[in-house]
N, C-alpha and C. Protein backbone atom coordinates (compact mmCIF):
# COMPACT_ATOMS: atom_id res chain seq x y z
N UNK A 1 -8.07 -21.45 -1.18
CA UNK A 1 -7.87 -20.03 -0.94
C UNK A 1 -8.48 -19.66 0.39
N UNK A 2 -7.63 -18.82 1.46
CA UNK A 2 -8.13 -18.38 2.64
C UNK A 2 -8.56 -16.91 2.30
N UNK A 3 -9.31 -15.92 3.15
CA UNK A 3 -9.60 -14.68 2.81
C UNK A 3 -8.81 -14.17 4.14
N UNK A 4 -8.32 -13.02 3.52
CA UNK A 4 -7.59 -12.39 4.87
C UNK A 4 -7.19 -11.10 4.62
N UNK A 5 -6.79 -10.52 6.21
CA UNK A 5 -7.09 -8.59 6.20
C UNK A 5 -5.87 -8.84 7.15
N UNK A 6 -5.07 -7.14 6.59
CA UNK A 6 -4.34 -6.36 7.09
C UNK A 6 -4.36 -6.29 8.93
N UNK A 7 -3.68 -6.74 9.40
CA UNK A 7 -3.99 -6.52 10.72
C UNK A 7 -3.51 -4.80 11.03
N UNK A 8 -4.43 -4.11 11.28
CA UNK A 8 -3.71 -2.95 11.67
C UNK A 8 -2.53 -2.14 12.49
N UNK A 9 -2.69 -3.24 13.54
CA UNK A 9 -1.81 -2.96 14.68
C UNK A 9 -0.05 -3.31 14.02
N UNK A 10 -0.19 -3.92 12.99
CA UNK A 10 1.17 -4.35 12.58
C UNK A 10 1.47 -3.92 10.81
N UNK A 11 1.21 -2.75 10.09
CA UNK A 11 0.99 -2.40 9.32
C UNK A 11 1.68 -1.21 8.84
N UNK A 12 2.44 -0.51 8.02
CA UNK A 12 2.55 0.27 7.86
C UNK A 12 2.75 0.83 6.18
N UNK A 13 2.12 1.85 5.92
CA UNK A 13 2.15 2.17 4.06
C UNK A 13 2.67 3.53 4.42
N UNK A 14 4.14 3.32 4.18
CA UNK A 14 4.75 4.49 3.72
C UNK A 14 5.51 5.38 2.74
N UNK A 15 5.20 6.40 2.29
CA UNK A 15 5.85 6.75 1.20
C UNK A 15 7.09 7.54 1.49
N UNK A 16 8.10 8.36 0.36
CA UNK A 16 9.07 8.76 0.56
C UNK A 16 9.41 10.25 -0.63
N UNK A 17 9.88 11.15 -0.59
CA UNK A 17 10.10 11.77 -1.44
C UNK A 17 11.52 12.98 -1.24
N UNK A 18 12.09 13.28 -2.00
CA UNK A 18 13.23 14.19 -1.25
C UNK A 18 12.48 15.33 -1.91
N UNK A 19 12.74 16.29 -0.87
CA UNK A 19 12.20 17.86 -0.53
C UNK A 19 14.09 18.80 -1.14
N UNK A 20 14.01 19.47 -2.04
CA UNK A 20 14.79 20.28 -2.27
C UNK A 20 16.65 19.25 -2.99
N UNK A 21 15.49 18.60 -3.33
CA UNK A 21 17.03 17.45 -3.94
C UNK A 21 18.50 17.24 -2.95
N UNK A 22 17.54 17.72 -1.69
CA UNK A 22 18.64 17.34 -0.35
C UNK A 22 18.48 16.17 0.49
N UNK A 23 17.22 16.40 1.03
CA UNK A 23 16.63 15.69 2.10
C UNK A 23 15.37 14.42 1.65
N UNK A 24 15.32 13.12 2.43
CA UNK A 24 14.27 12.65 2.21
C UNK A 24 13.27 12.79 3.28
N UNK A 25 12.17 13.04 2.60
CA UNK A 25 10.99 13.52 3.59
C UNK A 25 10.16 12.17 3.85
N UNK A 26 9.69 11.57 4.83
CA UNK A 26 8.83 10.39 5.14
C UNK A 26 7.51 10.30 5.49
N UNK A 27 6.57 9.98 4.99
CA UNK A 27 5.14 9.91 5.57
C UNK A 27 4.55 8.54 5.44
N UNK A 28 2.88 8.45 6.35
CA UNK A 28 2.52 7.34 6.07
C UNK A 28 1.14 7.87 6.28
N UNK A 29 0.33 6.77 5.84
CA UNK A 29 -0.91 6.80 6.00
C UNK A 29 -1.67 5.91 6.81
N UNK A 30 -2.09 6.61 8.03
CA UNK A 30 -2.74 5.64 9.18
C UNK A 30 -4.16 4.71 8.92
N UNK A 31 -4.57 4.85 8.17
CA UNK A 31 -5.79 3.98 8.04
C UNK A 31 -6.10 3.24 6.38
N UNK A 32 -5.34 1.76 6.76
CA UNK A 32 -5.62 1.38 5.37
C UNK A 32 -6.17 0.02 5.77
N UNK A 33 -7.20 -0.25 4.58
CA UNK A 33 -7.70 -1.52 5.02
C UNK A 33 -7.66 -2.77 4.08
N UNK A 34 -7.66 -3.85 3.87
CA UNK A 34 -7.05 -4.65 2.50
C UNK A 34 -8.01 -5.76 3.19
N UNK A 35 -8.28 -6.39 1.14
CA UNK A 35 -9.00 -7.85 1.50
C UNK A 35 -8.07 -8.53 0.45
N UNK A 36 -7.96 -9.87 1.15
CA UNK A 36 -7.16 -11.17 0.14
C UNK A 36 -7.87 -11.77 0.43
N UNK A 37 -7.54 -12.57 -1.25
CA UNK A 37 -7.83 -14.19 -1.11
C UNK A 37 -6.17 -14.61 -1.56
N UNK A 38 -6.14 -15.77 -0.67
CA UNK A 38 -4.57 -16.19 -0.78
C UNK A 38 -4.65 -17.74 -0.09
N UNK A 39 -3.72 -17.94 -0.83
CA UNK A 39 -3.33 -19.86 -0.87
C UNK A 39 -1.83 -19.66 -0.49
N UNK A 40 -1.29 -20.46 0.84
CA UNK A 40 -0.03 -20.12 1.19
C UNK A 40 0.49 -21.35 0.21
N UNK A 41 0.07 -22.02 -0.25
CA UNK A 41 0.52 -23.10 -1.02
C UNK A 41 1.12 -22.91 -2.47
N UNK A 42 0.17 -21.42 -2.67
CA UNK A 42 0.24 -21.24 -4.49
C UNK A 42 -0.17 -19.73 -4.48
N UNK A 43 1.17 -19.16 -4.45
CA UNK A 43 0.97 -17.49 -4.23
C UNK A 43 0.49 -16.57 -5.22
N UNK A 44 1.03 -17.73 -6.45
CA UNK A 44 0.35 -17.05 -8.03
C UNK A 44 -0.97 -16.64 -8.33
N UNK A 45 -1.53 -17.21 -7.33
CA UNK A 45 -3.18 -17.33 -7.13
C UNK A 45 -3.87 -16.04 -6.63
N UNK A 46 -2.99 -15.54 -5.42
CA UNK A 46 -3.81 -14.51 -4.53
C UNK A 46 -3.95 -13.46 -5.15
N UNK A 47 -5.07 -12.48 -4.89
CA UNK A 47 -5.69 -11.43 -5.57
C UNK A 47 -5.71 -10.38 -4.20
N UNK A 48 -5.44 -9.54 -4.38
CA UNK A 48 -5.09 -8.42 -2.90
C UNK A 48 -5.90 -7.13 -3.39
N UNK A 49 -6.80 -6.67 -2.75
CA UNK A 49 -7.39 -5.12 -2.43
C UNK A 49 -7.03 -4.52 -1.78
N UNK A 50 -6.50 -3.30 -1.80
CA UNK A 50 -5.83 -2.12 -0.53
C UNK A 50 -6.94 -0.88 -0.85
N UNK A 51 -7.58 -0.26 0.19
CA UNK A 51 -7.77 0.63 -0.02
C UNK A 51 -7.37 1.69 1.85
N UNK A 52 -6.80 2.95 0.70
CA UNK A 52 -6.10 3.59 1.95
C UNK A 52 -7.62 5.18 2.25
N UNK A 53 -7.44 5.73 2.95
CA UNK A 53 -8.04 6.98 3.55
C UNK A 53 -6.64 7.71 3.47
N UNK A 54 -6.98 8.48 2.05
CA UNK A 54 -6.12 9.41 1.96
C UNK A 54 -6.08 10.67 2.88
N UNK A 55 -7.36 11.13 3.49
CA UNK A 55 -6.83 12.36 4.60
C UNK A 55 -6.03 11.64 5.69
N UNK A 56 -6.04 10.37 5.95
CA UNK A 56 -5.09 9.77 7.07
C UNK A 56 -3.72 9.95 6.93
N UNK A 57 -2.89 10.97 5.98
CA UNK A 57 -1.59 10.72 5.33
C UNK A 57 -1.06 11.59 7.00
N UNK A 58 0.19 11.04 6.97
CA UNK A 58 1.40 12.14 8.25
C UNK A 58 2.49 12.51 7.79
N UNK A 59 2.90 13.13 7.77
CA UNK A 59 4.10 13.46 7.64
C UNK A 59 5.01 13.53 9.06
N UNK A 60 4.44 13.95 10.07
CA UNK A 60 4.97 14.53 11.50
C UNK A 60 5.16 16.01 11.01
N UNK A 61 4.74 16.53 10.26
CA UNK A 61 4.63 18.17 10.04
C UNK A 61 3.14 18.79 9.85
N UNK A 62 1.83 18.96 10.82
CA UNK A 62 0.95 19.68 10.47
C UNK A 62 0.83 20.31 9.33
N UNK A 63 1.66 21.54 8.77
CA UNK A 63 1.16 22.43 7.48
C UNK A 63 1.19 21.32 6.91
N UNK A 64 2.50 20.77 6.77
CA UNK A 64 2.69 20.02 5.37
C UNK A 64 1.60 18.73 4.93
N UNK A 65 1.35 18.04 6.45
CA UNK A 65 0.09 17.17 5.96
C UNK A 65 -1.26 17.70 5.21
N UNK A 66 -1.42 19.30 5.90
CA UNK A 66 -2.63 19.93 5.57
C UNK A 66 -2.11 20.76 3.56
N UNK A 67 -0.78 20.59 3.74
CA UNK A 67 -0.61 20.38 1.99
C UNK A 67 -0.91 19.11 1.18
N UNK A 68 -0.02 18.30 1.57
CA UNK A 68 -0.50 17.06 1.10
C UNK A 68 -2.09 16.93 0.97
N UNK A 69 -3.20 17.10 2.14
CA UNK A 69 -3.78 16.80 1.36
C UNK A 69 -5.30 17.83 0.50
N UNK A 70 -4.34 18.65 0.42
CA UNK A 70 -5.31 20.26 -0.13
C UNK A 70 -5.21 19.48 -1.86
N UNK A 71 -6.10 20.49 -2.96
CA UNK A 71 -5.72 20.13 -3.98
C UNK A 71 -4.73 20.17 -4.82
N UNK A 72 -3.24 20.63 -4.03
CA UNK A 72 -2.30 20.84 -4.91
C UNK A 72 -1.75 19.65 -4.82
N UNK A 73 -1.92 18.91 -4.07
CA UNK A 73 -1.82 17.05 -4.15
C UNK A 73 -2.91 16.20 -4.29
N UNK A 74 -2.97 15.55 -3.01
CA UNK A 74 -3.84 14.28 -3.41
C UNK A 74 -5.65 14.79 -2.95
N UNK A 75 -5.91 16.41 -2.85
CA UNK A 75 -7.61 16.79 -3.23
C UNK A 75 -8.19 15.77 -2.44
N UNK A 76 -8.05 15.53 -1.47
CA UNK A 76 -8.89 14.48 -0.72
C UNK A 76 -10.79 14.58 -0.18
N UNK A 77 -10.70 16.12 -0.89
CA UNK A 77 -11.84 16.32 -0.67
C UNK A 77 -12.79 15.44 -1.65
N UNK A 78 -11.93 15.73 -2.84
CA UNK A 78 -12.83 15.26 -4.08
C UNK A 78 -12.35 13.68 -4.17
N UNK A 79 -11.17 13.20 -3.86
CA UNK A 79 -10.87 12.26 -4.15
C UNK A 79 -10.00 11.73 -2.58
N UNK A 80 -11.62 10.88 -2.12
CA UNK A 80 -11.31 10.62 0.13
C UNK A 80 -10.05 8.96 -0.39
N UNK A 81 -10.26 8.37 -1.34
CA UNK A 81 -9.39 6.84 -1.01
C UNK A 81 -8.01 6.68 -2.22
N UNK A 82 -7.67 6.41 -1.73
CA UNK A 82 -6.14 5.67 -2.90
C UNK A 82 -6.40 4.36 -2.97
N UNK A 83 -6.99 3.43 -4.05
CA UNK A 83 -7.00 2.44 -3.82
C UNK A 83 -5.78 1.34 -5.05
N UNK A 84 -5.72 0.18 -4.65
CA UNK A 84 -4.86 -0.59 -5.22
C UNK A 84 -5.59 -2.00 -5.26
N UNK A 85 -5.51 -2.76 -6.85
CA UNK A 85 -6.31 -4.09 -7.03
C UNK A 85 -5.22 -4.99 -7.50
N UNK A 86 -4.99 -5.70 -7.28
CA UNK A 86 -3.91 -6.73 -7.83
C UNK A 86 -4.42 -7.35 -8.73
N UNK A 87 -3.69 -7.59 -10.06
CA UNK A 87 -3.79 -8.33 -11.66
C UNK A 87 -3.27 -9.65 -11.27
N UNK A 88 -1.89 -9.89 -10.95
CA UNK A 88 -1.09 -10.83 -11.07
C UNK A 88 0.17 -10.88 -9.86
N UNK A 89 0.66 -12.22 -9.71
CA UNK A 89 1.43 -12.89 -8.92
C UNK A 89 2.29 -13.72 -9.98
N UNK A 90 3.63 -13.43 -9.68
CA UNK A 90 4.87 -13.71 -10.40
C UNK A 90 6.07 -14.26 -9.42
N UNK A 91 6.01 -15.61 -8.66
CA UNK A 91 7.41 -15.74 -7.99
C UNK A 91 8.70 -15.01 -8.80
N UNK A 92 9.33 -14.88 -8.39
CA UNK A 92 10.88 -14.85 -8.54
C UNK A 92 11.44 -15.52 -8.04
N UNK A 93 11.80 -16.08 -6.61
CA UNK A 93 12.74 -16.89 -5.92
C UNK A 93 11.44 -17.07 -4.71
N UNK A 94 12.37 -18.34 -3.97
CA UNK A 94 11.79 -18.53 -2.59
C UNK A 94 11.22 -17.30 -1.93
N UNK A 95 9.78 -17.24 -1.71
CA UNK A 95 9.55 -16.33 -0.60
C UNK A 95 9.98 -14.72 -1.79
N UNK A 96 10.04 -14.50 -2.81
CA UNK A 96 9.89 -13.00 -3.28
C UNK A 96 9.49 -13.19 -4.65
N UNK A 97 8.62 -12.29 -4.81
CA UNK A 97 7.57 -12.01 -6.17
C UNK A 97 7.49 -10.57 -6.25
N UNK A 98 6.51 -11.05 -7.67
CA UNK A 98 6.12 -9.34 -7.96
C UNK A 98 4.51 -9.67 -7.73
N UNK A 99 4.13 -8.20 -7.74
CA UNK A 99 2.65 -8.04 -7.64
C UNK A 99 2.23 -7.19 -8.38
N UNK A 100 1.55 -7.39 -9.23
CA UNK A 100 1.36 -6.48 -10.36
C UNK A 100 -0.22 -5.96 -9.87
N UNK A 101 -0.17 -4.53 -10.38
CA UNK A 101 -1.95 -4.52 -10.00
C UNK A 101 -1.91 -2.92 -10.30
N UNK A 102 -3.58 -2.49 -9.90
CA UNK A 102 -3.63 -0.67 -10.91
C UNK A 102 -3.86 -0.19 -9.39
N UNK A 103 -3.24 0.50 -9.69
CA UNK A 103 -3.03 2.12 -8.74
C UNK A 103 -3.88 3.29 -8.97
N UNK A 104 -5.03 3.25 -8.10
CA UNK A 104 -5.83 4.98 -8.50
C UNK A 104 -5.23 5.93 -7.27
N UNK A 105 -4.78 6.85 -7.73
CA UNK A 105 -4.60 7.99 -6.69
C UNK A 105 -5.04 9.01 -7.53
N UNK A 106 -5.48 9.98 -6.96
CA UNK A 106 -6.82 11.26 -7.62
C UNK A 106 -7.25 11.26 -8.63
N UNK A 107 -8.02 9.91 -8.54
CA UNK A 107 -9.04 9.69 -9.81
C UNK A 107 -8.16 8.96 -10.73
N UNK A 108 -6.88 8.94 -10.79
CA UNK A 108 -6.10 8.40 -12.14
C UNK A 108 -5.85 6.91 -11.78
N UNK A 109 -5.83 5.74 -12.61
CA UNK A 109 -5.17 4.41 -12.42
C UNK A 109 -3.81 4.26 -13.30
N UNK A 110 -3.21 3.84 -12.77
CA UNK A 110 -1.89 3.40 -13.86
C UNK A 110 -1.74 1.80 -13.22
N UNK A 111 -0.82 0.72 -13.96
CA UNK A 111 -0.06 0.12 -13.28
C UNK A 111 1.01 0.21 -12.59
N UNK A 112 1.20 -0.58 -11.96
CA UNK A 112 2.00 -0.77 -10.99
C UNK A 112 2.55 -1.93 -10.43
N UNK A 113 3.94 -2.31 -10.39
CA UNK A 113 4.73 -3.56 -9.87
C UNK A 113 5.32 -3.37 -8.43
N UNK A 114 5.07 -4.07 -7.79
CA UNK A 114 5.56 -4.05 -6.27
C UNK A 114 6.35 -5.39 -6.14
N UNK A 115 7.56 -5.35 -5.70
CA UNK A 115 8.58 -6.00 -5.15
C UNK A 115 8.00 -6.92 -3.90
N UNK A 116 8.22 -8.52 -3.70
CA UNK A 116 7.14 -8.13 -2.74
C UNK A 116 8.04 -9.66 -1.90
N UNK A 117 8.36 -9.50 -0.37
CA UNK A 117 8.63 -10.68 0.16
C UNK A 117 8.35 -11.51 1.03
N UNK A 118 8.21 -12.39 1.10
CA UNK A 118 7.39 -13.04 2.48
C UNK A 118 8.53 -13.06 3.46
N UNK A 119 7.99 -12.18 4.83
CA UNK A 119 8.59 -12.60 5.45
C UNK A 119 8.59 -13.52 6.61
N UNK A 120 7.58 -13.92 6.85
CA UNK A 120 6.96 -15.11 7.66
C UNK A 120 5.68 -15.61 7.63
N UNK A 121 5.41 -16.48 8.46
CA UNK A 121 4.54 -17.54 8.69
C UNK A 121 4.28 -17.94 9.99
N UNK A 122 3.20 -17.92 10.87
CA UNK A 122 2.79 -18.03 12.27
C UNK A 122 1.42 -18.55 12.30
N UNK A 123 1.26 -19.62 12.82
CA UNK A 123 -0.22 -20.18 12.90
C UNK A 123 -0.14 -20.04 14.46
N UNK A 124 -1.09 -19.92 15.57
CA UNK A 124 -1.36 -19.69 16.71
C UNK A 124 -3.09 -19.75 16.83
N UNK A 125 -3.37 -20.97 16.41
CA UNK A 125 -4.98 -20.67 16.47
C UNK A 125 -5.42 -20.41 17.38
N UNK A 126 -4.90 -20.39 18.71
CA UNK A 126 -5.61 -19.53 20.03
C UNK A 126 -5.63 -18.55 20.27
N UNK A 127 -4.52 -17.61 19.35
CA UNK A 127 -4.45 -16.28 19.70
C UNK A 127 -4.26 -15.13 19.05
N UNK A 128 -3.44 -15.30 18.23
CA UNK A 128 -2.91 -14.39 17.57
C UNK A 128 -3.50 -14.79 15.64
N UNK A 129 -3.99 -16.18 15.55
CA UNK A 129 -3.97 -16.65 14.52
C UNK A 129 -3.18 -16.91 13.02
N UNK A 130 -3.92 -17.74 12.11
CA UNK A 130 -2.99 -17.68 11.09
C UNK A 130 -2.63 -16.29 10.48
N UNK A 131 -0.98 -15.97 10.35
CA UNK A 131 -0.56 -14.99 10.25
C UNK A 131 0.76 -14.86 8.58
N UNK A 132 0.43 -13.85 7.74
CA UNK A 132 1.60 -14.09 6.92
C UNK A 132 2.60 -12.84 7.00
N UNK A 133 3.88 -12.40 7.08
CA UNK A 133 4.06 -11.07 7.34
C UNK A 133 4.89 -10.95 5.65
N UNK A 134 4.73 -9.84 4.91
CA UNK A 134 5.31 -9.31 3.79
C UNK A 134 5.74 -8.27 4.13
N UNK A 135 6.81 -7.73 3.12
CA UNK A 135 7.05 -6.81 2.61
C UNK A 135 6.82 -6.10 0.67
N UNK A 136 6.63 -5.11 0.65
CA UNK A 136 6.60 -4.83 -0.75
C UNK A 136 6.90 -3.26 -0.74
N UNK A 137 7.56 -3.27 -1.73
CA UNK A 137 7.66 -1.75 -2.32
C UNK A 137 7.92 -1.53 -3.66
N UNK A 138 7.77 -0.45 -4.17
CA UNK A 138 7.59 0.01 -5.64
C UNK A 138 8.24 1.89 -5.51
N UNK A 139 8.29 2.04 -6.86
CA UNK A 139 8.37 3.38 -6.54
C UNK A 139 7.68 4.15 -7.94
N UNK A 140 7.01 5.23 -7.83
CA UNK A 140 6.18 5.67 -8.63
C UNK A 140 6.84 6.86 -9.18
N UNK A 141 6.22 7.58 -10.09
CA UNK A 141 6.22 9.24 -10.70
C UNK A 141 5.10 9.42 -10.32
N UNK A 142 4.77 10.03 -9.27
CA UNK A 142 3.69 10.93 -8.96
C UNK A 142 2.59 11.91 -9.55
N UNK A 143 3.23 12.45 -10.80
CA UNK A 143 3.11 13.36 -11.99
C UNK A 143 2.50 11.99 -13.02
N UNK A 144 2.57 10.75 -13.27
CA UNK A 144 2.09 10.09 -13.54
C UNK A 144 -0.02 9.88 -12.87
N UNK A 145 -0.16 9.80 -11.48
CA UNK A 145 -1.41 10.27 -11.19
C UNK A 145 -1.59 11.34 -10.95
N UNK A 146 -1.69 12.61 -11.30
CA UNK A 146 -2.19 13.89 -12.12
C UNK A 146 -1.04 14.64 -10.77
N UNK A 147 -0.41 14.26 -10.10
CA UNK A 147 -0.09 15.40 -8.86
C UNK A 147 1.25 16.28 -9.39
N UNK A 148 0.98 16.99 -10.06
CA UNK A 148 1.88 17.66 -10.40
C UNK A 148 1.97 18.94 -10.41
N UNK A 149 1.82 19.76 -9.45
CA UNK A 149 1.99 21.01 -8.49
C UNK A 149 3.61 20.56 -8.13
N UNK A 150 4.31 21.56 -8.02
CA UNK A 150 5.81 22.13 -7.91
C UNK A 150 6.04 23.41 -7.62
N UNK A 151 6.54 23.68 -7.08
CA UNK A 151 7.58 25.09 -6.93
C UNK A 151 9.03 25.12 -7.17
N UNK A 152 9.71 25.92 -7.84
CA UNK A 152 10.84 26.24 -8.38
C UNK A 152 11.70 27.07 -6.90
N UNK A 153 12.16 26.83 -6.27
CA UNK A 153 13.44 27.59 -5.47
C UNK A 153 14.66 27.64 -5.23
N UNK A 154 15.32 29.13 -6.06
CA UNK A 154 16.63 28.68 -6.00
C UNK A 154 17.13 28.03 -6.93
N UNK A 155 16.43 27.74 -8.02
CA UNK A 155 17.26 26.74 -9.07
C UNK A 155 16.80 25.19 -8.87
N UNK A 156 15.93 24.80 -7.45
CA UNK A 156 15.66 23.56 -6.99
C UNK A 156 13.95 23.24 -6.90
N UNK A 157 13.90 21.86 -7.00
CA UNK A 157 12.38 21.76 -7.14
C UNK A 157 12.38 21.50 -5.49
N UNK A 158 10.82 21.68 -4.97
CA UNK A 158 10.56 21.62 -3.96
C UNK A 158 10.32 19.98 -3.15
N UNK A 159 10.03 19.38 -4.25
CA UNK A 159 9.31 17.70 -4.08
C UNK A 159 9.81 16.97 -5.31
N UNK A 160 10.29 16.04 -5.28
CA UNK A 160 10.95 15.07 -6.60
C UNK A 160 9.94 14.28 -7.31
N UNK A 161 9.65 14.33 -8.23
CA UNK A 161 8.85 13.30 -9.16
C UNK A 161 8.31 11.81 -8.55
N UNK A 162 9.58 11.41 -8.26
CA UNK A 162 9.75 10.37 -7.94
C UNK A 162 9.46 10.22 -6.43
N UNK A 163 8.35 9.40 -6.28
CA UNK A 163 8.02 8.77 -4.99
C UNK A 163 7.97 7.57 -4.62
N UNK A 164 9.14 7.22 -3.46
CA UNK A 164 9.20 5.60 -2.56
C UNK A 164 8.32 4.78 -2.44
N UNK A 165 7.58 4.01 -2.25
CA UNK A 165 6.54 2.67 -1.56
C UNK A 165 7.04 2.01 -0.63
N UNK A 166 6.80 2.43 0.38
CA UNK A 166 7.26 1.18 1.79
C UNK A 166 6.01 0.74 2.05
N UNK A 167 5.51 -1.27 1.80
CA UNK A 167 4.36 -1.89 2.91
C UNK A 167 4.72 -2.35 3.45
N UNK A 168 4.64 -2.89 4.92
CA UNK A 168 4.74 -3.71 5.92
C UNK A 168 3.73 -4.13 6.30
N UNK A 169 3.41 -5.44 6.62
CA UNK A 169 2.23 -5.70 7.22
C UNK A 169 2.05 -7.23 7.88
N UNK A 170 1.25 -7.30 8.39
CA UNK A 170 0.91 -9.00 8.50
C UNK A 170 -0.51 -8.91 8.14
N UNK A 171 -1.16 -10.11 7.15
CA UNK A 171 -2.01 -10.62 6.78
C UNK A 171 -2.67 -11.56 8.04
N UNK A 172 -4.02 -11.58 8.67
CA UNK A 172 -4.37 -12.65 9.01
C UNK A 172 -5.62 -13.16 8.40
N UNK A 173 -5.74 -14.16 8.82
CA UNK A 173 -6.63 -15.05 7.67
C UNK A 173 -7.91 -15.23 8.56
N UNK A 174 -9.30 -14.75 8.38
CA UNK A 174 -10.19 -14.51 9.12
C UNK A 174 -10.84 -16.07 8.71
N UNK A 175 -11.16 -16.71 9.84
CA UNK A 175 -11.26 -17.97 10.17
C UNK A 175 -12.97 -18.14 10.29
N UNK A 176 -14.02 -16.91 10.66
CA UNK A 176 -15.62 -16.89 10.25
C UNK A 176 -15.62 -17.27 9.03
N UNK A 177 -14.77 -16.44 8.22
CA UNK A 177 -15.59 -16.41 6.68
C UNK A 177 -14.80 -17.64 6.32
N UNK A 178 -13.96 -18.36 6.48
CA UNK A 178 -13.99 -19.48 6.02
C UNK A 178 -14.50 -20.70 6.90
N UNK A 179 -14.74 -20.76 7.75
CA UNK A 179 -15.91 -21.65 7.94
C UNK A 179 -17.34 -21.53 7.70
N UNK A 180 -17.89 -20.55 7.47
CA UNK A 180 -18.76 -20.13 6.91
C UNK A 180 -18.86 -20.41 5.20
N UNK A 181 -17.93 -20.41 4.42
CA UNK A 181 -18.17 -20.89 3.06
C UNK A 181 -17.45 -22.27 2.70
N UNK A 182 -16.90 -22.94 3.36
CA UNK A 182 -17.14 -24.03 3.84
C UNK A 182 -18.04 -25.10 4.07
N UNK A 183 -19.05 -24.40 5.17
CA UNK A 183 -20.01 -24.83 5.18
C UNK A 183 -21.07 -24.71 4.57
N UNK A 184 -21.20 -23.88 3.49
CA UNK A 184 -22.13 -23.50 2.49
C UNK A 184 -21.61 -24.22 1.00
N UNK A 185 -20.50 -24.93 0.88
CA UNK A 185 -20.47 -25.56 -0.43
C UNK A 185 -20.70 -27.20 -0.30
């Protein structure tokens, strides 16, 4: 097992929701940070931590971020992280699995399955280092972790139940801490 973090610069956790059962609205959250342990050999193995900084959410709309994160959503006062722990690793085919693991967003955990695919592999030990790039997404009921504030207009809800999961990211595999426990066994 290697240990390895989210490279930031290549990362993105975004969610999705349609606004007025017309439009889909897009946001993300700029500051998330994740620890693995992972075996590129035996994926069943790896165990993944995400934890995000929920005031980091965007929408590209000021009010609306400063809704998002008031208490009629995700209360970031009372509740600053969204975090995610992984249970289990399930191939399906070459290169795509599930990832099973609990979801807290404002105080609540549920499970949660994420779709999840590898999409590459890059070793560059001079520079860029060992690198894995995935994808995963899931999609939630929101009203499932307590956020269930709505407005009625027009006959139409304002925000849909149902919310998207977009991750992107590359994993790199921090090369101290494993020579470091390495050299300690």
């Amino acid at each position: 097992m290697g240990s390895w973090q989210l490279d930031p610069y290549h990362t993105q956790v975004e969610f999705s929701a349609r606004h007025l059962g017309m439009m889909t609205v897009r946001g993300h959250f700029a500051e998330v940070s994740t620890t693995a342990d992972i075996d590129p050999d035996n994926p069943e193995a790896a165990q993944v931590e995400v934890t995000i900084q929920a005031a980091s959410v965007r929408t590209n709309h000021e009010v609306r971020d400063n809704d998002v994160r008031s208490s009629n959503f995700l209360d970031v006062e009372n509740f600053p992280t969204i975090t995610f722990k992984s249970t289990g690793v399930r191939t399906k085919d070459a290169d795509l699995y599930e990832l099973t693991g609990d979801l807290t967003i404002k105080g609540t955990t549920r499970p949660v399955t994420l779709e999840v695919a590898k999409y590459g592999e890059f070793n560059d030990p001079g520079m860029m280092g060992h690198r894995i790039a995935y994808n995963a997404h899931t999609k939630i009921d929101r009203r499932d972790f307590g956020l269930t504030f709505n407005m009625l207009l027009d006959g139409r809800w304002v925000v849909s139940d149902e919310i998207q999961i977009t991750i992107e990211g590359e994993l790199v595999e921090q090369k101290e801490e494993q020579a470091a426990a390495e050299s300690a066994s």
